[in-house]
Each structure stands twice: as C-alpha cells, then as structure tokens.
C-alpha atoms as a PDB file:
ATOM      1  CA  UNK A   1      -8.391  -4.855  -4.517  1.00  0.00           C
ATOM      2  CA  UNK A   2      -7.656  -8.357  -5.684  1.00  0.00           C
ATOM      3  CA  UNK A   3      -3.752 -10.385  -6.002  1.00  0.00           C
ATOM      4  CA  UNK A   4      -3.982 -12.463  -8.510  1.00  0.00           C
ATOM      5  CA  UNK A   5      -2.592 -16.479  -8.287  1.00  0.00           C
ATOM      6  CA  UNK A   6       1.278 -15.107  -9.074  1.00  0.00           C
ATOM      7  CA  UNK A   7       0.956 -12.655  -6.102  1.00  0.00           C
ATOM      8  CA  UNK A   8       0.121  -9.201  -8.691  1.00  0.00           C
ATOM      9  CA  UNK A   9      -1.821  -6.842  -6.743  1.00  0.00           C
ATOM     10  CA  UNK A  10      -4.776  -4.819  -8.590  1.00  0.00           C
ATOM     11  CA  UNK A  11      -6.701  -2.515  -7.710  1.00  0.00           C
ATOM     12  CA  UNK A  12      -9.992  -0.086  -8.476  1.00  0.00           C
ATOM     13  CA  UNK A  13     -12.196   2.558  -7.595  1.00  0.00           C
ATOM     14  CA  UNK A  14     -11.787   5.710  -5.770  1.00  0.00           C
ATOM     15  CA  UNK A  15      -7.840   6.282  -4.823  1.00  0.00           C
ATOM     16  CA  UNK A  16      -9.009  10.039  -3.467  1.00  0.00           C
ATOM     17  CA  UNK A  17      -6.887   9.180  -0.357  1.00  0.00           C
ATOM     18  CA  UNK A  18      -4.488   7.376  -1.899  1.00  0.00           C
ATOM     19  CA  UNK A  19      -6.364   3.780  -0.814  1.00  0.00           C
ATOM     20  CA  UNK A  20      -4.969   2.336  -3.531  1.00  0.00           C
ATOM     21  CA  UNK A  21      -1.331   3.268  -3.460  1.00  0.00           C
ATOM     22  CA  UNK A  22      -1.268   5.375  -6.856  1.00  0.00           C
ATOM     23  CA  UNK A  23       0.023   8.770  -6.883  1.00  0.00           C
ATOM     24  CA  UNK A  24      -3.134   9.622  -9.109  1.00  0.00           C
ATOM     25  CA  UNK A  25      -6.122  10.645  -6.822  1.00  0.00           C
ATOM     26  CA  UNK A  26      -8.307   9.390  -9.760  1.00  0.00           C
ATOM     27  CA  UNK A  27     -11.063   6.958  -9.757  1.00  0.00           C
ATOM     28  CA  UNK A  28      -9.769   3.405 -11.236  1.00  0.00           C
ATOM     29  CA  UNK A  29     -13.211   2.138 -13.307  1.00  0.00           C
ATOM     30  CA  UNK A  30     -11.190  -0.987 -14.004  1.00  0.00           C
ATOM     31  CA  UNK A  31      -8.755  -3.316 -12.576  1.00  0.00           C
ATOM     32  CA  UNK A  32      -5.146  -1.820 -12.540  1.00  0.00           C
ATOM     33  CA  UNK A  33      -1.775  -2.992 -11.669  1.00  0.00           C
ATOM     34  CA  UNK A  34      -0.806  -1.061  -8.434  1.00  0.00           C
ATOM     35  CA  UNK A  35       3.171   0.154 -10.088  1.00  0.00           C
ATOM     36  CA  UNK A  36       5.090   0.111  -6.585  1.00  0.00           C
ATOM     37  CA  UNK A  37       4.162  -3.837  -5.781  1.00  0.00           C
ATOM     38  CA  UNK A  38       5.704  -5.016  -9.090  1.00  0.00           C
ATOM     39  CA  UNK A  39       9.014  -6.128  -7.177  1.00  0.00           C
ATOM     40  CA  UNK A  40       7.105  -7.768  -4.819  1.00  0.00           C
ATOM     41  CA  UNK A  41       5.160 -10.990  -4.401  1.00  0.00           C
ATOM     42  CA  UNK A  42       1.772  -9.994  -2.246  1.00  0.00           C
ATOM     43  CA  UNK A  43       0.629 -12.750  -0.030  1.00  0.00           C
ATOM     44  CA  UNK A  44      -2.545 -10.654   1.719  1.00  0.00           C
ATOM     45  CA  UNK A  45      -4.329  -7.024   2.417  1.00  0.00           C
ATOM     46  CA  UNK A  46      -7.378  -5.633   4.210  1.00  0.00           C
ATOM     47  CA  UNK A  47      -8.959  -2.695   3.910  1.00  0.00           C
ATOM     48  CA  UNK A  48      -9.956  -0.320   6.463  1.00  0.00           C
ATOM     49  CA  UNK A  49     -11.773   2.920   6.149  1.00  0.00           C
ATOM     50  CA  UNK A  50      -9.800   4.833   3.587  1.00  0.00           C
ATOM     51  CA  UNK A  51      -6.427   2.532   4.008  1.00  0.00           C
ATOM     52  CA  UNK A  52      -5.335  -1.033   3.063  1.00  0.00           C
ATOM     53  CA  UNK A  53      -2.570  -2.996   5.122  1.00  0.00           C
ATOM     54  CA  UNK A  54      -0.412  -5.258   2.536  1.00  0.00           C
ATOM     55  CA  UNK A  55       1.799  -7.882   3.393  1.00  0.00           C
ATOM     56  CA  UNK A  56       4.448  -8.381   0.379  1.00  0.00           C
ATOM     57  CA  UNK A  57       7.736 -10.276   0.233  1.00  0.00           C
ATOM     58  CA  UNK A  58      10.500  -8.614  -2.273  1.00  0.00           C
ATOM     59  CA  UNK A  59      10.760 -11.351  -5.239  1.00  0.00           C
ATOM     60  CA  UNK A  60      14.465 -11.405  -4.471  1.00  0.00           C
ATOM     61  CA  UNK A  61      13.984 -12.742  -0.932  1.00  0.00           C
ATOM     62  CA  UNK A  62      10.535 -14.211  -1.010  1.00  0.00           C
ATOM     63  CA  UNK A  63      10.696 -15.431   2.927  1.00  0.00           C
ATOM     64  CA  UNK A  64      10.709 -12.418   4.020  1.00  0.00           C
ATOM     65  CA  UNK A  65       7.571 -10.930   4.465  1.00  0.00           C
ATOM     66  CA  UNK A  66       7.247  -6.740   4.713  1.00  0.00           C
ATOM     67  CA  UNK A  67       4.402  -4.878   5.050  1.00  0.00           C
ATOM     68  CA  UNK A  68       2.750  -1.613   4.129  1.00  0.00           C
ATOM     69  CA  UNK A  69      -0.238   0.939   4.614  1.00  0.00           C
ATOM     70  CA  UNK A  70      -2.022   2.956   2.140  1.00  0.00           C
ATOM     71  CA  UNK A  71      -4.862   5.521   2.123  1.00  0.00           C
ATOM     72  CA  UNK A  72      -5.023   8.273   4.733  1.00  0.00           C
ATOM     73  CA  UNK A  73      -2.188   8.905   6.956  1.00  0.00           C
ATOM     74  CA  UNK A  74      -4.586  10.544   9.714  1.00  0.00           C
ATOM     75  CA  UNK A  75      -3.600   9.717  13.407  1.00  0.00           C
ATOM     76  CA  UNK A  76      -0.246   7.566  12.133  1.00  0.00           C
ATOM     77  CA  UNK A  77       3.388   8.818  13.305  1.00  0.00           C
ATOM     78  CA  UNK A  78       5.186   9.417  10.471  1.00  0.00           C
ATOM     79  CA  UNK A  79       8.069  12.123   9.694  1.00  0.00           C
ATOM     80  CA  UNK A  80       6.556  12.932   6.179  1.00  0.00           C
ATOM     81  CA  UNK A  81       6.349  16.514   5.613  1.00  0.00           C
ATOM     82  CA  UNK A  82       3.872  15.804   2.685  1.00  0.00           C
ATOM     83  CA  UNK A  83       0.924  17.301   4.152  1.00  0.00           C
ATOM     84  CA  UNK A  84      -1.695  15.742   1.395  1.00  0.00           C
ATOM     85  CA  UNK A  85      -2.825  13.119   3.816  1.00  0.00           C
ATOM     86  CA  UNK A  86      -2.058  10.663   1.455  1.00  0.00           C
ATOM     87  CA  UNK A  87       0.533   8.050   1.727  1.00  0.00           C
ATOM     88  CA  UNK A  88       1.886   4.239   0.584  1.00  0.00           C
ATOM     89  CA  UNK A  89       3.989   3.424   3.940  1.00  0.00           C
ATOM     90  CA  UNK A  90       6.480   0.541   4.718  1.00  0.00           C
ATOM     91  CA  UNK A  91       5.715  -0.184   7.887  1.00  0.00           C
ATOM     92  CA  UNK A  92       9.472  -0.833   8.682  1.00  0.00           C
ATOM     93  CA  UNK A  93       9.752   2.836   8.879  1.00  0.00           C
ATOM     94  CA  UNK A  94       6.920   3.321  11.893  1.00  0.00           C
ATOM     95  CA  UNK A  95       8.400   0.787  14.038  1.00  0.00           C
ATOM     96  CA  UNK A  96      12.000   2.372  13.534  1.00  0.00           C
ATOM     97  CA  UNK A  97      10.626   5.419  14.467  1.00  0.00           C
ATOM     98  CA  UNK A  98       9.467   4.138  18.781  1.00  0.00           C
ATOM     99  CA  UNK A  99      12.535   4.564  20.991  1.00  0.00           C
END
C-alpha cells in the first residue's frame, strides 16, 4: 500500500482476504485507488498478517482522525453476519460495541 502526498491511498497485490479493502478478492498487479477512502484524507496504515489498520480523516472535517481495519476479520468482535472472513471495518463500530 502507498498514500500518496494529497493523502490518496493505493494499493496492490493479493486482496484474497480482503487486505486491501476491495470487494474483489483479485490480485491487484498494479497500483489502484482503494474506492471507499476517496472521501477521506489518509494520514497512515500498517499492515499486519492479512489486515491493514488506516487512520483517515473525512475531507469535510479533516481534524478528526477515524480509523479502520481491513483483511481478515478472524478473532475481532464484530456483529457482521457476513461469514466470508473478509471485512473493511471502522473501528468506531468495535469500541461501540464494549459495555
């Protein structure tokens, strides 16, 4: 994966787990635009073993900094019912999930 100077995040090679937050389990030969980030301004990501954490403000409120997971959803508490293993994940959404 790369983010390029105006905060565009690309991405390519295998996306079998979803690593690179398409919803095409293809292999990327080339860089790509990643579709769901173009609303957002990405400031950072690391990879992991079959994820990537991304930390992304919304262009309309560039202070505020969200982030998200990709990859495989293995071992992470989430209410999906998509059973594919595959996910792109605000992680808003985990931390609203602890009591």
């Amino acid at each position: 994966m790369a983010v390029t100077d105006k905060g565009e995040l690309y991405g390519w090679g295998n996306n079998g787990y979803g690593t690179l937050g398409m919803n095409d389990a293809s292999t990327f030969c080339s860089p790509t635009e990643i579709p769901f980030f173009k609303d957002y301004v990405v400031h950072d990501f690391k990879v992991g073993y079959n994820m990537v954490m991304i930390c992304a403000s919304p262009k309309t409120k560039p202070d505020e900094r969200q982030y998200f997971l990709t990859g495989d959803k293995k071992g992470l508490p989430t209410d999906d019912s998509n059973n594919d293993g595959k996910f792109l994940l605000h992680c808003k959404s985990l931390m609203s999930n602890k009591s």
